[in-house]
N, C-alpha and C. Protein backbone atom coordinates (compact mmCIF):
# COMPACT_ATOMS: atom_id res chain seq x y z
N UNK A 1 -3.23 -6.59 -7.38
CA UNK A 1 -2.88 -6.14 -6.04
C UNK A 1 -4.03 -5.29 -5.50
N UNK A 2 -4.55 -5.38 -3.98
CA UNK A 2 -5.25 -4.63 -3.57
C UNK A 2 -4.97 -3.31 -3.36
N UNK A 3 -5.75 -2.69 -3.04
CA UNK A 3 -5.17 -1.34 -3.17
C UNK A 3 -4.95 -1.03 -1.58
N UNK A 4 -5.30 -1.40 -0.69
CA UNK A 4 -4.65 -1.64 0.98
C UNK A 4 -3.00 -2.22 0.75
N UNK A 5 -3.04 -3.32 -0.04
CA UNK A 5 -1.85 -3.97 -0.51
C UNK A 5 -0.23 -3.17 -0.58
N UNK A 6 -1.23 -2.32 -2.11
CA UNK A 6 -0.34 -0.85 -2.34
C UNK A 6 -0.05 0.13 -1.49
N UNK A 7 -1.03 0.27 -0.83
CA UNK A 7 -1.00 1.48 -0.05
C UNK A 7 0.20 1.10 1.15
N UNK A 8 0.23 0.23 1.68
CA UNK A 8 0.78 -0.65 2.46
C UNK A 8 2.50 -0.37 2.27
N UNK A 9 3.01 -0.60 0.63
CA UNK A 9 3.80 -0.64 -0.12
C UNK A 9 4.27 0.43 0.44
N UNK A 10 3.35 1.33 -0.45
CA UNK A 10 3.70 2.98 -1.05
C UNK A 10 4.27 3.50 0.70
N UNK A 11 3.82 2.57 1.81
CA UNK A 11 3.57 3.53 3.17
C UNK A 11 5.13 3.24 3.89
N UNK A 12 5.79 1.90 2.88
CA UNK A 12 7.06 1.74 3.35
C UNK A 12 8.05 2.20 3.17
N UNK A 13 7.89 2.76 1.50
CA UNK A 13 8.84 3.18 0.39
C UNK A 13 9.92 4.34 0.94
N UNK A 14 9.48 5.18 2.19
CA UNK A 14 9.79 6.02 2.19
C UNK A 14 10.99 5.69 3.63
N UNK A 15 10.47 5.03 4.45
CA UNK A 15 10.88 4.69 5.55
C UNK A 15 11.00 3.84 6.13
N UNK A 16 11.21 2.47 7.30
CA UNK A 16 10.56 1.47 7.99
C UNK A 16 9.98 2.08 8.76
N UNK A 17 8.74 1.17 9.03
CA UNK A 17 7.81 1.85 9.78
C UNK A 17 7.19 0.63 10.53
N UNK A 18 6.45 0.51 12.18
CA UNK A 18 5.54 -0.15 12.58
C UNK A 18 4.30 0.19 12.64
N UNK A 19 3.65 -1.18 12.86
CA UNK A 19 2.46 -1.32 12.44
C UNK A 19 1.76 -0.05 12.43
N UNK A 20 1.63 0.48 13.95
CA UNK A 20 0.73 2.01 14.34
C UNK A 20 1.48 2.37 12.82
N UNK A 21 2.56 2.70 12.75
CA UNK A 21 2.68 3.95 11.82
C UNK A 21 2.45 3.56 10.30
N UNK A 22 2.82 2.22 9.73
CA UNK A 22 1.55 2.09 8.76
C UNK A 22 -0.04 2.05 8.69
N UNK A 23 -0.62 2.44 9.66
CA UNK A 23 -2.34 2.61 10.16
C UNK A 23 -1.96 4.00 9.27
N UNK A 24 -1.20 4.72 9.86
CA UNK A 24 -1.29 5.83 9.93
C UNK A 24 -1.44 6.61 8.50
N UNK A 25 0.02 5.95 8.04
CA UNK A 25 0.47 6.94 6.93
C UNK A 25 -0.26 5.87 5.38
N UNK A 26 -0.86 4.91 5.87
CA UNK A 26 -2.17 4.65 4.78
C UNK A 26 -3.22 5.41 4.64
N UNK A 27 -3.80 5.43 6.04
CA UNK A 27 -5.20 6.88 6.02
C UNK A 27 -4.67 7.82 5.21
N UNK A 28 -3.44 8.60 6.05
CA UNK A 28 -2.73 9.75 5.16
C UNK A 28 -2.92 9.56 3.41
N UNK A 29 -2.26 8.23 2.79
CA UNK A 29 -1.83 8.38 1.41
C UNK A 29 -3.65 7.96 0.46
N UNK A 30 -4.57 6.97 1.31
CA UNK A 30 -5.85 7.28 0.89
C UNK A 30 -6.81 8.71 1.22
N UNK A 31 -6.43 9.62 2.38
CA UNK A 31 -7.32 10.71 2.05
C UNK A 31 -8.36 9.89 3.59
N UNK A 32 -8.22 8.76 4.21
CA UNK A 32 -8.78 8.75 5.26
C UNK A 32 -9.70 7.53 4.37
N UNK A 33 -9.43 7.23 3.45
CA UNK A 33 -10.20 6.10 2.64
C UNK A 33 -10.24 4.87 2.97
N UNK A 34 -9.38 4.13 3.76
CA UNK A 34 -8.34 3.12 3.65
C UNK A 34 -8.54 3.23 5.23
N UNK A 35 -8.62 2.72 5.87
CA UNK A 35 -8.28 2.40 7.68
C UNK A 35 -8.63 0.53 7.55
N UNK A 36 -7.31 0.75 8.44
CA UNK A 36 -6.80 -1.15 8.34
C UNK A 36 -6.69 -1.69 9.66
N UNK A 37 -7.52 -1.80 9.59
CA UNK A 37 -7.72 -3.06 11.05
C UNK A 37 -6.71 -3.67 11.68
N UNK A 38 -6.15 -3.49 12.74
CA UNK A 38 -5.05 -4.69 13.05
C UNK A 38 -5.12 -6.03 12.24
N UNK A 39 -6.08 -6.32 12.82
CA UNK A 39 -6.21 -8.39 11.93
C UNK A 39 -5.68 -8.14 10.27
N UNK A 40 -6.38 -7.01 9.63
CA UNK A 40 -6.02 -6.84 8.59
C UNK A 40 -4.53 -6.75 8.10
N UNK A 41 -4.38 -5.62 8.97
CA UNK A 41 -2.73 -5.61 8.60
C UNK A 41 -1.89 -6.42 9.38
N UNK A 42 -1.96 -7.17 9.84
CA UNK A 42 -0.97 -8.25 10.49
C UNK A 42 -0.86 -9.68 9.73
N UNK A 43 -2.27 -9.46 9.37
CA UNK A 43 -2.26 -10.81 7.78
C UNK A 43 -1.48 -10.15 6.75
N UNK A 44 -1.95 -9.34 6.44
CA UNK A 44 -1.11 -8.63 5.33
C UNK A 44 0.50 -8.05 5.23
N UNK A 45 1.06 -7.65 6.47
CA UNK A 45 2.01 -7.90 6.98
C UNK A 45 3.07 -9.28 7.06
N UNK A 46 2.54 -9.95 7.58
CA UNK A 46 2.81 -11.80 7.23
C UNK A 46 2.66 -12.39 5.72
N UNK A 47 1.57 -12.04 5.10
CA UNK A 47 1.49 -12.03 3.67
C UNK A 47 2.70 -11.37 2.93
N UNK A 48 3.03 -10.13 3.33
CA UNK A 48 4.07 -9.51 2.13
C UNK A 48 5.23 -9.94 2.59
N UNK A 49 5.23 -10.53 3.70
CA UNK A 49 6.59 -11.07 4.42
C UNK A 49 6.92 -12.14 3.60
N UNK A 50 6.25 -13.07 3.47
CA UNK A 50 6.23 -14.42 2.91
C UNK A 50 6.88 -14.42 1.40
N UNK A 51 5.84 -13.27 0.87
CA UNK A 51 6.14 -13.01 -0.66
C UNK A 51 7.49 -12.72 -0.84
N UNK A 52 8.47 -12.21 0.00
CA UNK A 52 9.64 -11.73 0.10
C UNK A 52 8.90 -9.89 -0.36
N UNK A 53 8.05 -9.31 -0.03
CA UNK A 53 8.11 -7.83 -0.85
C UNK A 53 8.61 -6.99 0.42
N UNK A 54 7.93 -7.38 1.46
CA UNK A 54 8.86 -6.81 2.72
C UNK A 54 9.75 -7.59 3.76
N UNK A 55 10.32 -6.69 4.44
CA UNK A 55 11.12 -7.59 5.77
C UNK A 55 11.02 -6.63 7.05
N UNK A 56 11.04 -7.68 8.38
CA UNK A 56 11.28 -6.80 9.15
C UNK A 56 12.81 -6.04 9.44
N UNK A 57 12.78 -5.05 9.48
CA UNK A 57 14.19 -3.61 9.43
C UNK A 57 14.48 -4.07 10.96
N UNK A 58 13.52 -4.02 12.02
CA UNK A 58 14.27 -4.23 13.00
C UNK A 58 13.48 -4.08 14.39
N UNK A 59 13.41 -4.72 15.48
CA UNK A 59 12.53 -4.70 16.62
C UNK A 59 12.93 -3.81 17.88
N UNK A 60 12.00 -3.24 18.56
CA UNK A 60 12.89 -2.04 19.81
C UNK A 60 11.48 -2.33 20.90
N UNK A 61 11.74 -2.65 22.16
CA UNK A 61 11.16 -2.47 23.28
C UNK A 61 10.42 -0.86 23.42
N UNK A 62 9.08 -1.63 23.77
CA UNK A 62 8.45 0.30 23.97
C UNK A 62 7.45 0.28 25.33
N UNK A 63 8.02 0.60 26.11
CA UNK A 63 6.97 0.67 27.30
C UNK A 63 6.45 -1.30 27.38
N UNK A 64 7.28 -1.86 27.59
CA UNK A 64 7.37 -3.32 27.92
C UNK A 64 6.60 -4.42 26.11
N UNK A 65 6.29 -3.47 25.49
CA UNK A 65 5.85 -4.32 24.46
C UNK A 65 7.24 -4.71 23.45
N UNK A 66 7.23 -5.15 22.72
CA UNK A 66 8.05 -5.51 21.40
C UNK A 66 7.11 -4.89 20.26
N UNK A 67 7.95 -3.98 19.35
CA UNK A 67 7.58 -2.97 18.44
C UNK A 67 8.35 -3.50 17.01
N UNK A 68 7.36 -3.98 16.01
CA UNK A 68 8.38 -4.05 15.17
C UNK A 68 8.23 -3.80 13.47
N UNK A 69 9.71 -3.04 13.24
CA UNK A 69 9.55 -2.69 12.20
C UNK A 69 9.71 -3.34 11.10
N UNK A 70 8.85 -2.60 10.04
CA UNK A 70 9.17 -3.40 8.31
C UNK A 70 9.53 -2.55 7.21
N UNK A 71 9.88 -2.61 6.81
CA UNK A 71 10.60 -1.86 5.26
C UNK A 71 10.50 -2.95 4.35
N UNK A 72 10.49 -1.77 3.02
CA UNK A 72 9.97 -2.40 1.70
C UNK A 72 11.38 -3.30 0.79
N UNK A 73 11.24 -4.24 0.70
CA UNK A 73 12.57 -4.94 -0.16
C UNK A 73 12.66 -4.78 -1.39
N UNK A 74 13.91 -4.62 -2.03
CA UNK A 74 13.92 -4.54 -3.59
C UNK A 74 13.14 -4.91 -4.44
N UNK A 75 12.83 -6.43 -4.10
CA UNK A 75 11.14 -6.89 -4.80
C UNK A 75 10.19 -6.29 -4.59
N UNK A 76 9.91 -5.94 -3.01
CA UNK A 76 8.92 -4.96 -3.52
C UNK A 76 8.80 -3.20 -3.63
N UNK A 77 9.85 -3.05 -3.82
CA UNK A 77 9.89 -2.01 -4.81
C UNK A 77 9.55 -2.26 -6.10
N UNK A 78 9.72 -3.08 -6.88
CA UNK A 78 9.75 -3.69 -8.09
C UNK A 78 7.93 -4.02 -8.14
N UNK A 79 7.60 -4.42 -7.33
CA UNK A 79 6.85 -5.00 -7.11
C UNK A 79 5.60 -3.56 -7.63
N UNK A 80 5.87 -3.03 -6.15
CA UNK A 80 5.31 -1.89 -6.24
C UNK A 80 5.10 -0.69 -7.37
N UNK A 81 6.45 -0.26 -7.86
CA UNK A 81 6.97 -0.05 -9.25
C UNK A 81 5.85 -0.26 -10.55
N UNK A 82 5.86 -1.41 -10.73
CA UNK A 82 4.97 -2.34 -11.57
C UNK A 82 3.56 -2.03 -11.51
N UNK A 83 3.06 -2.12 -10.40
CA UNK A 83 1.09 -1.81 -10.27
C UNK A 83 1.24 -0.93 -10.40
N UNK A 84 2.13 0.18 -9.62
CA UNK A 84 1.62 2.11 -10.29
C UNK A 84 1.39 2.20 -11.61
N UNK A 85 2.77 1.42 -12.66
CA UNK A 85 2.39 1.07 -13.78
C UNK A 85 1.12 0.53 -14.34
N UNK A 86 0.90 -0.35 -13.86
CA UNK A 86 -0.43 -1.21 -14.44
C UNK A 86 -1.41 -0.20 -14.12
N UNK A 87 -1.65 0.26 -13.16
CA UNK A 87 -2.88 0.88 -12.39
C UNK A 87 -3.21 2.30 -13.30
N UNK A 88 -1.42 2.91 -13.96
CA UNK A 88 -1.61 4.44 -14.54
C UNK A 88 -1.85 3.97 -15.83
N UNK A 89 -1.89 2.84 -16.56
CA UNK A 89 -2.37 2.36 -18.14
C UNK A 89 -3.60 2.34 -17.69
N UNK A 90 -4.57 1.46 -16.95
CA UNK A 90 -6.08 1.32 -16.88
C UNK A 90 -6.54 2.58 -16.80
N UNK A 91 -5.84 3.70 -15.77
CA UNK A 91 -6.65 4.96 -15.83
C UNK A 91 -6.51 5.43 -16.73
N UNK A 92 -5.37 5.82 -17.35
CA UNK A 92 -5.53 6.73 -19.15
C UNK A 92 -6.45 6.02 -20.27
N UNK A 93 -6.24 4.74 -19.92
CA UNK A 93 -7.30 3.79 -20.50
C UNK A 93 -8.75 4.53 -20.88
N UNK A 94 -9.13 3.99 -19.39
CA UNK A 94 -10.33 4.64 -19.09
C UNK A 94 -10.92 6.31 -18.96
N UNK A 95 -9.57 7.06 -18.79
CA UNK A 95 -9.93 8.59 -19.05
C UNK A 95 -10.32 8.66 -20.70
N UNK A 96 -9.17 7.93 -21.56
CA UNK A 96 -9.59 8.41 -22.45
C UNK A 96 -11.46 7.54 -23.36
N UNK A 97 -11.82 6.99 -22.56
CA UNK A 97 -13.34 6.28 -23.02
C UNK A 97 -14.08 6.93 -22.49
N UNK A 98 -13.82 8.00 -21.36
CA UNK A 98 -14.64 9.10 -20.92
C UNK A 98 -14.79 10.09 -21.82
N UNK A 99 -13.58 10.34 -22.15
CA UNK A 99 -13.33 11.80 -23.21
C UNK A 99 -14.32 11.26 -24.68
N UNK A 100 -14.31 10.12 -24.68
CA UNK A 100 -15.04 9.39 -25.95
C UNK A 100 -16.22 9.60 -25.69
N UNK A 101 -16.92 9.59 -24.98
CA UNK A 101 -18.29 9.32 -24.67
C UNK A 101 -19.19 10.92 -25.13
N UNK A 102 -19.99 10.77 -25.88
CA UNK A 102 -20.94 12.16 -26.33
C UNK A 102 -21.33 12.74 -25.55
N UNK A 103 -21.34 13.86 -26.24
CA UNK A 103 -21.78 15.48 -25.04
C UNK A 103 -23.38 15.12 -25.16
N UNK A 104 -24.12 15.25 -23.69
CA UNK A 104 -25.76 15.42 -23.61
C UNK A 104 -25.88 13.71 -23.80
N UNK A 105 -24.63 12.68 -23.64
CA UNK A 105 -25.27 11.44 -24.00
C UNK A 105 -26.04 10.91 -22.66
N UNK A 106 -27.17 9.68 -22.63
CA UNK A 106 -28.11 9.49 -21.62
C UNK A 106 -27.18 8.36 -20.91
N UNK A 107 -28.03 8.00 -19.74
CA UNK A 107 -27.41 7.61 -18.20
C UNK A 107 -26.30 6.57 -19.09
């Protein structure tokens, strides 16, 4: 999973949210790392749709546009669930091959 992917996830978990407000609260959960392009997230949006990991929660008129929301589905909770997993084994993984590595060792 990408980590826009996740972030994406992680940005639903809490609430449904539209598009603007997943822009948003991705910057927020990367630290300003992460900024997603419309095109980006509207593929990706349609992408997690497909997968069944999200759905749209529900659509509301805003100043003549159509606004619409998505929330995260049980799958992808599960979904989501799972890579934090995967993602927190590779880092202890890898913390601990840091901690391995010799004091004063070269580049």
């Amino acid at each position: 999973m990408q980590i826009p992917t996740l972030l994406i996830l992680a940005g639903l978990a809490e609430q449904p949210r539209h598009g603007y407000g997943i822009v948003q609260v991705v910057a927020d959960l990367s630290a300003g790392e992460v900024k997603l392009r419309p095109g980006t997230l509207y593929g990706a949006l349609e992408r997690l749709t497909e997968q069944g990991l999200i759905e749209v929660d529900h659509e509301e008129a805003v100043e003549g546009r159509l606004r619409r929301y998505y929330r995260l589905t049980t799958e992808g909770a599960a979904a989501l669930g799972a890579e934090i997993d995967r993602l927190q084994r590779h880092t202890e993984a890898a913390r601990k091959q840091l901690r391995l590595r010799p004091a004063g060792g070269t580049a």
